[in-house]
N, C-alpha and C. Protein backbone atom coordinates (compact mmCIF):
# COMPACT_ATOMS: atom_id res chain seq x y z
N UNK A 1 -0.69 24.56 8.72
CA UNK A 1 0.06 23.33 8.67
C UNK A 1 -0.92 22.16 8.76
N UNK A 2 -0.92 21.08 8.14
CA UNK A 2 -1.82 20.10 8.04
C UNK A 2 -1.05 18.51 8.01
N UNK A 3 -1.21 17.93 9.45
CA UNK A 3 -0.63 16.67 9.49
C UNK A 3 -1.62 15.44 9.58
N UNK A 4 -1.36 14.67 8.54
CA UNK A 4 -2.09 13.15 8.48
C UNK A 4 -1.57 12.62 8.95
N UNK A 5 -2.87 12.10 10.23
CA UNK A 5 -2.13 10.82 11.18
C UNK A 5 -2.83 9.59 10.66
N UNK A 6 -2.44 8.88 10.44
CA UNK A 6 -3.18 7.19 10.40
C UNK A 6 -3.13 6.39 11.67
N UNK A 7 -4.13 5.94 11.85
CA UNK A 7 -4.04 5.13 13.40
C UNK A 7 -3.62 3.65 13.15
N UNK A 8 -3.37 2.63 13.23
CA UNK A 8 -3.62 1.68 12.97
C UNK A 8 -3.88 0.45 14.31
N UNK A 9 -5.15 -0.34 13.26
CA UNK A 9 -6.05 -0.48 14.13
C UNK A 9 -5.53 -2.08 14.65
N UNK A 10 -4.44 -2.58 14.23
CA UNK A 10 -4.00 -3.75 14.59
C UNK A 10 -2.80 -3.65 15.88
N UNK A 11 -2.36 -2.67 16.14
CA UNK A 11 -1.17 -2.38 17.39
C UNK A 11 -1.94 -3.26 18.68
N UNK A 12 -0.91 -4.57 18.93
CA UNK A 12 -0.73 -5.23 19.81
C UNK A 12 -1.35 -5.18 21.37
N UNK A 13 -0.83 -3.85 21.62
CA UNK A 13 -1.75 -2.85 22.97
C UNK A 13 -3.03 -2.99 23.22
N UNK A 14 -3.66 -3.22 21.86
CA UNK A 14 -5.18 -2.91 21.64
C UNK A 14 -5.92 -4.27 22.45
N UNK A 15 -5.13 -5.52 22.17
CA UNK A 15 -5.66 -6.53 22.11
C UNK A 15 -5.26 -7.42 23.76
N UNK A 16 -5.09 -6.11 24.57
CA UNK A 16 -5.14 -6.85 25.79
C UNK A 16 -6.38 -7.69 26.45
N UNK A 17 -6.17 -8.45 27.60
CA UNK A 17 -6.89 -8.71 28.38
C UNK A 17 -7.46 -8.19 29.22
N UNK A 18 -8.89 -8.11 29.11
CA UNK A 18 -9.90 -7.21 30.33
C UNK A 18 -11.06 -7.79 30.50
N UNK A 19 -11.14 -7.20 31.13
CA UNK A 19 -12.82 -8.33 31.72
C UNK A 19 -13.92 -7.65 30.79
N UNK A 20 -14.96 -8.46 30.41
CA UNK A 20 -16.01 -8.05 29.64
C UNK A 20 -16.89 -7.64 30.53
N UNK A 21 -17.55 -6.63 30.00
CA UNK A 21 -19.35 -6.50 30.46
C UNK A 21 -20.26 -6.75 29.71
N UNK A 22 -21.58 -6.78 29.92
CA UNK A 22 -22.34 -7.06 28.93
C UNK A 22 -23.64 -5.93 28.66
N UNK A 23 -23.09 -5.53 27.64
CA UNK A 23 -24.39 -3.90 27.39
C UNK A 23 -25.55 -4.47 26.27
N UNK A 24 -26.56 -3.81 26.97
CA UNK A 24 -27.78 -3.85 26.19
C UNK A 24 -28.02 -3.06 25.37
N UNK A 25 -27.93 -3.07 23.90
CA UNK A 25 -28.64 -1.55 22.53
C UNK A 25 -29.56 -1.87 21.95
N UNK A 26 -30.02 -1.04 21.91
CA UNK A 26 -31.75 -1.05 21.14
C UNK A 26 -31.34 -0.66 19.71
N UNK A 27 -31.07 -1.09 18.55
CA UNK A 27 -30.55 -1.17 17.54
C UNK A 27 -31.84 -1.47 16.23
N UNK A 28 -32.02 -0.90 15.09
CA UNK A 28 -32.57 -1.44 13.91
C UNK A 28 -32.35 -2.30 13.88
N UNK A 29 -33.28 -3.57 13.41
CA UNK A 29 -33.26 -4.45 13.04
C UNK A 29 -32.75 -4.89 11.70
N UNK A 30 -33.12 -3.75 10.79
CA UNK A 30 -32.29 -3.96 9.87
C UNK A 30 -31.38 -4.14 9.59
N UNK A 31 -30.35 -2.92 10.04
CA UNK A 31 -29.58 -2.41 10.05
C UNK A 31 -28.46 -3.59 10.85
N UNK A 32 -29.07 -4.27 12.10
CA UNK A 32 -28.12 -5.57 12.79
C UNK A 32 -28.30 -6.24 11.74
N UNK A 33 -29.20 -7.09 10.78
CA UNK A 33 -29.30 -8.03 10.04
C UNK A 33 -27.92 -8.03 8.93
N UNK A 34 -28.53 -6.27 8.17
CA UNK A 34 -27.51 -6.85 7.19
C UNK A 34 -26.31 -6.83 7.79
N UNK A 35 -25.84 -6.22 9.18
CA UNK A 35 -24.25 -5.99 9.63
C UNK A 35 -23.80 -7.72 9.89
N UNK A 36 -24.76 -8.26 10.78
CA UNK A 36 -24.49 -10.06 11.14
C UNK A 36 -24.24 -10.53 9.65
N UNK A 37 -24.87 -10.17 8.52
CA UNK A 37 -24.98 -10.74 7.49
C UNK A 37 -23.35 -10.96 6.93
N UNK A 38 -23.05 -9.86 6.51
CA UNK A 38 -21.77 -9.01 6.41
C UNK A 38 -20.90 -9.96 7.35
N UNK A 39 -20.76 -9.52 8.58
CA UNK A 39 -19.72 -9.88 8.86
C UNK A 39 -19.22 -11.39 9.24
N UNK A 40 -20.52 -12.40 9.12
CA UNK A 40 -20.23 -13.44 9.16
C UNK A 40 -19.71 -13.88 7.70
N UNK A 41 -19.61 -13.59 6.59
CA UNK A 41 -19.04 -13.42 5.49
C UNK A 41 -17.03 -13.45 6.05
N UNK A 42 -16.84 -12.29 6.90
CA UNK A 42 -16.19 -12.29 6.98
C UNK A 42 -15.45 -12.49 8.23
N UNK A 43 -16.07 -13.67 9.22
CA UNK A 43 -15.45 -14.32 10.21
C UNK A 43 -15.78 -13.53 11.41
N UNK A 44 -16.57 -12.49 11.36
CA UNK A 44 -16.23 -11.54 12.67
C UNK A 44 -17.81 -11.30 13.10
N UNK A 45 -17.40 -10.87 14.28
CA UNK A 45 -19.08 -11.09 15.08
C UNK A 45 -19.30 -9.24 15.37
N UNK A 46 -20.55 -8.92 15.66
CA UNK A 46 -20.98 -8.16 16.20
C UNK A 46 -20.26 -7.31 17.08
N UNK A 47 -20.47 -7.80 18.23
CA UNK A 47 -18.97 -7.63 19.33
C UNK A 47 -18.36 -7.24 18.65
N UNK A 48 -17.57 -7.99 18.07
CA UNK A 48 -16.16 -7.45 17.40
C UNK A 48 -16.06 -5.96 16.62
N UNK A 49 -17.10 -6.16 16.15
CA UNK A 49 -17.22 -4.87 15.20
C UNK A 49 -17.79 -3.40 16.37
N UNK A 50 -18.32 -3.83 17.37
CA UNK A 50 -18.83 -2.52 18.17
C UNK A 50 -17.56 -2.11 19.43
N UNK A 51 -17.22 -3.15 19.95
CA UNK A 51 -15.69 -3.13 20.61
C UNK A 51 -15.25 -2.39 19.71
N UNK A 52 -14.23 -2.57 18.41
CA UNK A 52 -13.39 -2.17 17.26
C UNK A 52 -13.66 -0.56 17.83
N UNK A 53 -15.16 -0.24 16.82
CA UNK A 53 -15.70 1.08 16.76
C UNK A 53 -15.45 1.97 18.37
N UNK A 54 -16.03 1.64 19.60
CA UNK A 54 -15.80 2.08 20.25
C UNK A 54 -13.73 2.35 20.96
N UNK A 55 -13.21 1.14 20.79
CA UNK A 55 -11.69 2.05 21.10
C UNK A 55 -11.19 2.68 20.04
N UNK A 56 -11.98 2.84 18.72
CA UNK A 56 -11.24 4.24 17.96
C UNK A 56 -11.75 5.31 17.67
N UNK A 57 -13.62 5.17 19.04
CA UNK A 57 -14.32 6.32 19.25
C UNK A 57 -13.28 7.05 20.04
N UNK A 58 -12.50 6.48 21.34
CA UNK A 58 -11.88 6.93 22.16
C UNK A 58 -10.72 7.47 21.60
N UNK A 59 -9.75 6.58 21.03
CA UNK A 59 -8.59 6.96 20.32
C UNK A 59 -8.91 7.96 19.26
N UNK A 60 -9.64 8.60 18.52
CA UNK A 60 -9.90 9.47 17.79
C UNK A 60 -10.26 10.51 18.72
N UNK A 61 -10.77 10.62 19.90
CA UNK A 61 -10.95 11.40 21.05
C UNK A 61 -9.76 12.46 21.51
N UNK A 62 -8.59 11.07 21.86
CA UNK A 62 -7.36 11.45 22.48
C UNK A 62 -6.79 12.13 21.18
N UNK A 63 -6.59 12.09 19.51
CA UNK A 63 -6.24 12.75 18.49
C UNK A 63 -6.40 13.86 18.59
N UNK A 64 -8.27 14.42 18.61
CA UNK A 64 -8.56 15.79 18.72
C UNK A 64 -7.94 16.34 19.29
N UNK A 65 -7.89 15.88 20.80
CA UNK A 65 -7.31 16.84 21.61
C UNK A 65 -5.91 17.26 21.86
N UNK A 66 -4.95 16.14 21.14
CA UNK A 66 -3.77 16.74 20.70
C UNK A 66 -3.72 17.64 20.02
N UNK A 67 -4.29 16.97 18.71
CA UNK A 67 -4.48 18.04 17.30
C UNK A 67 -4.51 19.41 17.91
N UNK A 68 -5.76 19.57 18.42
CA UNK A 68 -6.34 20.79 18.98
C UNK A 68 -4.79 21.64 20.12
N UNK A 69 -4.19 20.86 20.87
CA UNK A 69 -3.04 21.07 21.91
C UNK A 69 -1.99 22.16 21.11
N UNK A 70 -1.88 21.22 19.67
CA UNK A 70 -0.76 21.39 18.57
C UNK A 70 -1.25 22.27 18.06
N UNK A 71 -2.30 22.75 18.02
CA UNK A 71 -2.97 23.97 16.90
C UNK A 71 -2.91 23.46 15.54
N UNK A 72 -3.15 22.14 15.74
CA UNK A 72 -3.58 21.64 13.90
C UNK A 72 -4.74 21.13 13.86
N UNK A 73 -5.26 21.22 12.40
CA UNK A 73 -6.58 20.83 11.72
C UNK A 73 -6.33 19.39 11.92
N UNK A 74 -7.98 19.19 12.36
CA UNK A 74 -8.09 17.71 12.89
C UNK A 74 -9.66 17.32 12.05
N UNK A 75 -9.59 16.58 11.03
CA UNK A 75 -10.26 16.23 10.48
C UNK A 75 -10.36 15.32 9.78
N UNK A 76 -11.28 13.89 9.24
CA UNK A 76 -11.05 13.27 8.32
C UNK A 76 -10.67 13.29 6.70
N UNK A 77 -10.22 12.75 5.97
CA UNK A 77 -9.60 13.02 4.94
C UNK A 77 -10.31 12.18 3.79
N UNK A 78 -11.22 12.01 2.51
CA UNK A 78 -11.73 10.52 2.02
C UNK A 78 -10.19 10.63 1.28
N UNK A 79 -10.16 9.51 0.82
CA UNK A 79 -8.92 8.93 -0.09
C UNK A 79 -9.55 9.71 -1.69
N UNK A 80 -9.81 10.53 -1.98
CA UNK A 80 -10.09 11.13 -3.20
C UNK A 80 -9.90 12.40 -2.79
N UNK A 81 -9.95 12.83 -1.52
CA UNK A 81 -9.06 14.24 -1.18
C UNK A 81 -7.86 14.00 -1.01
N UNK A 82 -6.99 13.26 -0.51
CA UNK A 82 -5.72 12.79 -0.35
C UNK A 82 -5.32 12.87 -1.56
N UNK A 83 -5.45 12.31 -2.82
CA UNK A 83 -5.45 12.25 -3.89
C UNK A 83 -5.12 13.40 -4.76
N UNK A 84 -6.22 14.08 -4.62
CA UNK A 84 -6.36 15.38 -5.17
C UNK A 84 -5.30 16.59 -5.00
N UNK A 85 -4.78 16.47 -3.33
CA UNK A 85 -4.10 17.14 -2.74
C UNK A 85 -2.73 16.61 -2.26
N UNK A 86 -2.42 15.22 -2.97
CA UNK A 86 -1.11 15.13 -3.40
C UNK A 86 -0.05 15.86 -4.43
N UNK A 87 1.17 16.71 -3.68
CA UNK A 87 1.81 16.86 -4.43
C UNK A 87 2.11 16.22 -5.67
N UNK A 88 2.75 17.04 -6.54
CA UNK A 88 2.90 16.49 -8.43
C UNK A 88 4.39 16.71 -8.10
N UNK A 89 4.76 16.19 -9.29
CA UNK A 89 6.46 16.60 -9.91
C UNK A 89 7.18 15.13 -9.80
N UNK A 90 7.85 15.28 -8.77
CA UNK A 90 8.84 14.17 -8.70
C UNK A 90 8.22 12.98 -8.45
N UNK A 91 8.61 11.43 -8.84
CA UNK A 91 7.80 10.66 -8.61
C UNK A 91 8.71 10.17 -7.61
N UNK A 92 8.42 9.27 -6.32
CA UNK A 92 8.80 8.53 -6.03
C UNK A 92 9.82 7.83 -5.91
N UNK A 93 10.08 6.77 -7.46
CA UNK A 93 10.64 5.86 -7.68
C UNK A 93 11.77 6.68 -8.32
N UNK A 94 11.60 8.07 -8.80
CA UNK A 94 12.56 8.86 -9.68
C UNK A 94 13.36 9.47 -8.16
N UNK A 95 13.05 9.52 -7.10
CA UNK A 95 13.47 10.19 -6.18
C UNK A 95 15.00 8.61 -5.51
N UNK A 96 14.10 7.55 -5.33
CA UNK A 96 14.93 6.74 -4.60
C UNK A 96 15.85 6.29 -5.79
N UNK A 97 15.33 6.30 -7.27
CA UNK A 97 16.98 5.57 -7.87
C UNK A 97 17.87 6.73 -7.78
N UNK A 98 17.11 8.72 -7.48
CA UNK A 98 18.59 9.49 -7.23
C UNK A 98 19.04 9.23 -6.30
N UNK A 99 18.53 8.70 -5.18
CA UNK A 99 19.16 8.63 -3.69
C UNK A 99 20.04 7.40 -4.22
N UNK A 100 19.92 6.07 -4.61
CA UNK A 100 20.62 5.41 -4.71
C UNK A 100 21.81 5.50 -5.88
N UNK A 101 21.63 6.01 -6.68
CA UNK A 101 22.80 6.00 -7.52
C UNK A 101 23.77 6.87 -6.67
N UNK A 102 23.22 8.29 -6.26
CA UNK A 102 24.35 8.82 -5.80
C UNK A 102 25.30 8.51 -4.08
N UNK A 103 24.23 7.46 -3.55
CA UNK A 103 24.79 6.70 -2.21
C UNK A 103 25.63 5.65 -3.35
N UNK A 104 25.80 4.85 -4.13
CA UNK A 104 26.17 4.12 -4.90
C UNK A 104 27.96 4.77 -5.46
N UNK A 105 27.43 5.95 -6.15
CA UNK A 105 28.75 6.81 -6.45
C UNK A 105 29.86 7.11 -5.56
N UNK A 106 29.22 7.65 -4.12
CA UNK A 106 30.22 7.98 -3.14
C UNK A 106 30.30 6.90 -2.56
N UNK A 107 30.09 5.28 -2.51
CA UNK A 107 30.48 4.23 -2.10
C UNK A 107 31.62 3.52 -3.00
N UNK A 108 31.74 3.69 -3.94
CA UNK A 108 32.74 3.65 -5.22
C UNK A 108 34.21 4.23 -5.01
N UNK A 109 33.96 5.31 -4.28
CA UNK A 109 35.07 6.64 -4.43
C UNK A 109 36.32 5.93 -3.24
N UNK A 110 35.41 5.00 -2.60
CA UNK A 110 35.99 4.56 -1.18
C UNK A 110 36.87 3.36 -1.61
């Protein structure tokens, strides 16, 4: 059995109030450059990005060990395996106009 969980990384919870500390990393230089580079592009600092990473080091933590609880495969997925290993046949959109015509029909009858 194989269940995809998605976390999502914006839930309200996340963004409580706590007191900061302040940690020291010995980091590439490079590697900080182009990230500061990057993300001042896109409004966000350092911090932000190593905070982020670390509560969904943890929260991917607490996953395993469900997963593992549940006896399911716990692994990442790229979006070209998802893909690949999407069911075929029915589409979608062919599924909800049957749901709706025939909620439509027996609303008629009434």
């Amino acid at each position: 059995m194989e269940i995809l969980i998605y976390v999502n990384m914006d839930l309200p919870w996340r963004k409580t109030l706590a007191r900061k500390v302040k940690v020291t990393l010995s980091l590439r230089e490079d590697v900080v450059r182009r990230a500061r580079s990057k993300l001042a592009m896109e409004g966000r600092s350092l911090n932000d990005v190593v905070e982020e990473f670390l509560l969904t080091y943890d929260e991917l933590h607490f996953l395993d060990k469900l997963c593992e609880s549940l006896g399911l495969e716990s692994r990442f997925y790229t979006s070209s395996e998802i893909t690949a290993n999407r069911s075929t046949g029915l589409k979608a959109e062919e599924v909800v106009r049957e749901v709706r015509d025939e909620r439509s029909n027996n609303l008629s009858r009434y």
